[in-house]
C-alpha atoms as a PDB file:
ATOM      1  CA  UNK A   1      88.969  -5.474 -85.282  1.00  0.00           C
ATOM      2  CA  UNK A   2      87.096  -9.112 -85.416  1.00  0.00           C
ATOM      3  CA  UNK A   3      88.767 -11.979 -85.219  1.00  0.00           C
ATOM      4  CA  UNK A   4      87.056 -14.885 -87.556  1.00  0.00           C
ATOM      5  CA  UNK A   5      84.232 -15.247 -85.372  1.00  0.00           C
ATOM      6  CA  UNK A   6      82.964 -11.983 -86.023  1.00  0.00           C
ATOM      7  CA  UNK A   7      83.942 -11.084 -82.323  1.00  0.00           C
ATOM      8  CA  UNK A   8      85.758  -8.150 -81.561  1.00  0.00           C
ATOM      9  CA  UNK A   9      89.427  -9.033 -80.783  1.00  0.00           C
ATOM     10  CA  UNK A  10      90.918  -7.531 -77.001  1.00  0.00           C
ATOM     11  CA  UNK A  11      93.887  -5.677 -77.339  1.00  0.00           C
ATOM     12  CA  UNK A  12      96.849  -6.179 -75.123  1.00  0.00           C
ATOM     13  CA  UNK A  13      97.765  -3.054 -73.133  1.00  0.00           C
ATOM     14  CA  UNK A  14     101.731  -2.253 -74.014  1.00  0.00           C
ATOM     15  CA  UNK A  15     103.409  -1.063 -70.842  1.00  0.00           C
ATOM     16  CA  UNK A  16     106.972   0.507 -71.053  1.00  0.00           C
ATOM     17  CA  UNK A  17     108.849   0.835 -67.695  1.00  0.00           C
ATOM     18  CA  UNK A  18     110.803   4.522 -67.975  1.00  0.00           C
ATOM     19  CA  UNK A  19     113.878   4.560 -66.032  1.00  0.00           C
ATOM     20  CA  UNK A  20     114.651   7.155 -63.454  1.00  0.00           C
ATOM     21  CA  UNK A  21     115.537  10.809 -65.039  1.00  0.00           C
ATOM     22  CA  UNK A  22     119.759  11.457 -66.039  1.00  0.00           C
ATOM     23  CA  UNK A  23     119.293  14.756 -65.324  1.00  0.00           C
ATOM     24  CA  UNK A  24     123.097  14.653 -65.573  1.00  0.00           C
ATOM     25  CA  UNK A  25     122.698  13.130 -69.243  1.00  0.00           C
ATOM     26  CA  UNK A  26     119.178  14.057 -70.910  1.00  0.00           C
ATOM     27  CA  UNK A  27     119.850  13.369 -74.255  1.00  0.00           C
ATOM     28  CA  UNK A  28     121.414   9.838 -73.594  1.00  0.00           C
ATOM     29  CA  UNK A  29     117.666   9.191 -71.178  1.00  0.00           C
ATOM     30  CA  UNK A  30     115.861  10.188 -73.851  1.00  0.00           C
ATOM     31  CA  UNK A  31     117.622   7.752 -76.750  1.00  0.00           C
ATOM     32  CA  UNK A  32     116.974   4.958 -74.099  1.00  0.00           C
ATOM     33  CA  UNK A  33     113.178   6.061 -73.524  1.00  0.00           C
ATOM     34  CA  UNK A  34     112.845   5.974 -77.449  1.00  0.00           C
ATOM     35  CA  UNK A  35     114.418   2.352 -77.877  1.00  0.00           C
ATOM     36  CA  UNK A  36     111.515   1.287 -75.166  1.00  0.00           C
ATOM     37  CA  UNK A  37     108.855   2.681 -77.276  1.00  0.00           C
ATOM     38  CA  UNK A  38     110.333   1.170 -80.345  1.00  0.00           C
ATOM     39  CA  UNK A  39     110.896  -2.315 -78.758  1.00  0.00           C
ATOM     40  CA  UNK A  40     106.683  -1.709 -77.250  1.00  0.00           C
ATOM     41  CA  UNK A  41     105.690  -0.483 -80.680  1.00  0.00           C
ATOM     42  CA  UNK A  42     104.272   2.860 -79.574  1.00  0.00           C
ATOM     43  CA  UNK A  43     104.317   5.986 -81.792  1.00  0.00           C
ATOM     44  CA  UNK A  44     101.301   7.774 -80.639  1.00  0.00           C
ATOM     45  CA  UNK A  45     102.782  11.368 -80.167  1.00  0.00           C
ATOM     46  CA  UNK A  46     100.194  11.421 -77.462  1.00  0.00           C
ATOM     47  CA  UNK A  47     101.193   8.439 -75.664  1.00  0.00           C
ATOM     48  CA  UNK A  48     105.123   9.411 -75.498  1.00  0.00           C
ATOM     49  CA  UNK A  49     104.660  12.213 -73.995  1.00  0.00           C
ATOM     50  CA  UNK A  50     102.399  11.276 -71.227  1.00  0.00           C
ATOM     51  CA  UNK A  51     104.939   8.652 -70.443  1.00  0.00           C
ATOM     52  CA  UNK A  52     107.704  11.443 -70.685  1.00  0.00           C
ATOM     53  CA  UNK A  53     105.581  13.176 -68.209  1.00  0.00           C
ATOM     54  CA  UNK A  54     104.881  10.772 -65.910  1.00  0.00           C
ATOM     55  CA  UNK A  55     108.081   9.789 -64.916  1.00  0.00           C
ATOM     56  CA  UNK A  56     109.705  13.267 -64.469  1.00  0.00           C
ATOM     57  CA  UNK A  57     110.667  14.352 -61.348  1.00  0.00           C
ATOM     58  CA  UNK A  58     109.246  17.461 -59.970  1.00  0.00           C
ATOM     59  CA  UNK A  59     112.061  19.603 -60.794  1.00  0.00           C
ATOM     60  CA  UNK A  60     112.361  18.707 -63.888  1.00  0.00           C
ATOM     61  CA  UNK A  61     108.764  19.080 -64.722  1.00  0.00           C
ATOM     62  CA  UNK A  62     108.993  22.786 -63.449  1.00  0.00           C
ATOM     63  CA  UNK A  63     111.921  23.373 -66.170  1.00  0.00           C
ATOM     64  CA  UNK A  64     109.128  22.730 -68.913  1.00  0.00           C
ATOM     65  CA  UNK A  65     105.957  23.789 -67.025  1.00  0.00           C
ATOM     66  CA  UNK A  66     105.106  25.760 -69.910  1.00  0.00           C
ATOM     67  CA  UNK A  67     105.209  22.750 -72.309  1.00  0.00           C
ATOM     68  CA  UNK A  68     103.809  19.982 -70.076  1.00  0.00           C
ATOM     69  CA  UNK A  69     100.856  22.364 -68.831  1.00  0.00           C
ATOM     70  CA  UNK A  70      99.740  24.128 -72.629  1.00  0.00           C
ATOM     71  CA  UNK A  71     100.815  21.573 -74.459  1.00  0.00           C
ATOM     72  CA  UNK A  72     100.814  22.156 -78.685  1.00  0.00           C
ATOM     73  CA  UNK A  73      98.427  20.336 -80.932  1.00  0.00           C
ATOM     74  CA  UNK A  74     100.603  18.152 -82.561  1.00  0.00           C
ATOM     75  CA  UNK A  75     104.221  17.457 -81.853  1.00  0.00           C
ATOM     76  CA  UNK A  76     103.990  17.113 -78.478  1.00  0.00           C
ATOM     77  CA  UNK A  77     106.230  14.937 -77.518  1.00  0.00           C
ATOM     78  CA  UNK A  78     108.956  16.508 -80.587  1.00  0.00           C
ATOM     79  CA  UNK A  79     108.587  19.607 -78.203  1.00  0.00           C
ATOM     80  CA  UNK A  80     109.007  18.336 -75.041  1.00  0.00           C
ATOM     81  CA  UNK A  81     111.952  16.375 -76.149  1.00  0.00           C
ATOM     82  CA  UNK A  82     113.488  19.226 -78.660  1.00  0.00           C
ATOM     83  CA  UNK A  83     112.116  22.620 -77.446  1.00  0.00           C
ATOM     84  CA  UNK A  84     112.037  22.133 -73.777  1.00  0.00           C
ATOM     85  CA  UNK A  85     115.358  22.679 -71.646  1.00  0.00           C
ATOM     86  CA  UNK A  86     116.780  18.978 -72.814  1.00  0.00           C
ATOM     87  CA  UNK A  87     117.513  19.934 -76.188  1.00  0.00           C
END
């Protein structure tokens, strides 16, 4: 992207803060995670569920070990969020 100099135009990094894990109330975490991303305009599959996965807490991370560590192509975040234990 150039802005009307010709120059290429810096992005500006979008940083969500996650909130500590309600392991007593997933689904409710997870609506508030997805209002963040919404409010920081991020949709990259990708990007959701590295942030998903960076601010789980051990235990939780070894109730979808199998998701977090072979991961699918596509969807990844859909499967974390639907397919692993929070659904």
């Amino acid at each position: 992207m150039a802005n009307t100099n010709g120059l290429p135009m810096a992005l500006d990094a979008v940083s969500v803060k996650v909130p500590p894990f309600w392991s007593h109330s997933p689904a409710l975490w997870f609506k508030r995670v997805e209002a963040q991303f919404q409010v920081a305009h991020i949709t990259a599959d990708e990007t959701k569920f590295n942030y998903i996965v960076g601010n789980l807490e051990c235990q939780v991370m070894e109730q979808c070990f199998d998701i977090i560590y072979s991961p699918p192509e596509t969807d990844k975040y859909y499967s974390l969020v639907h397919i692993g234990p929070f659904r």
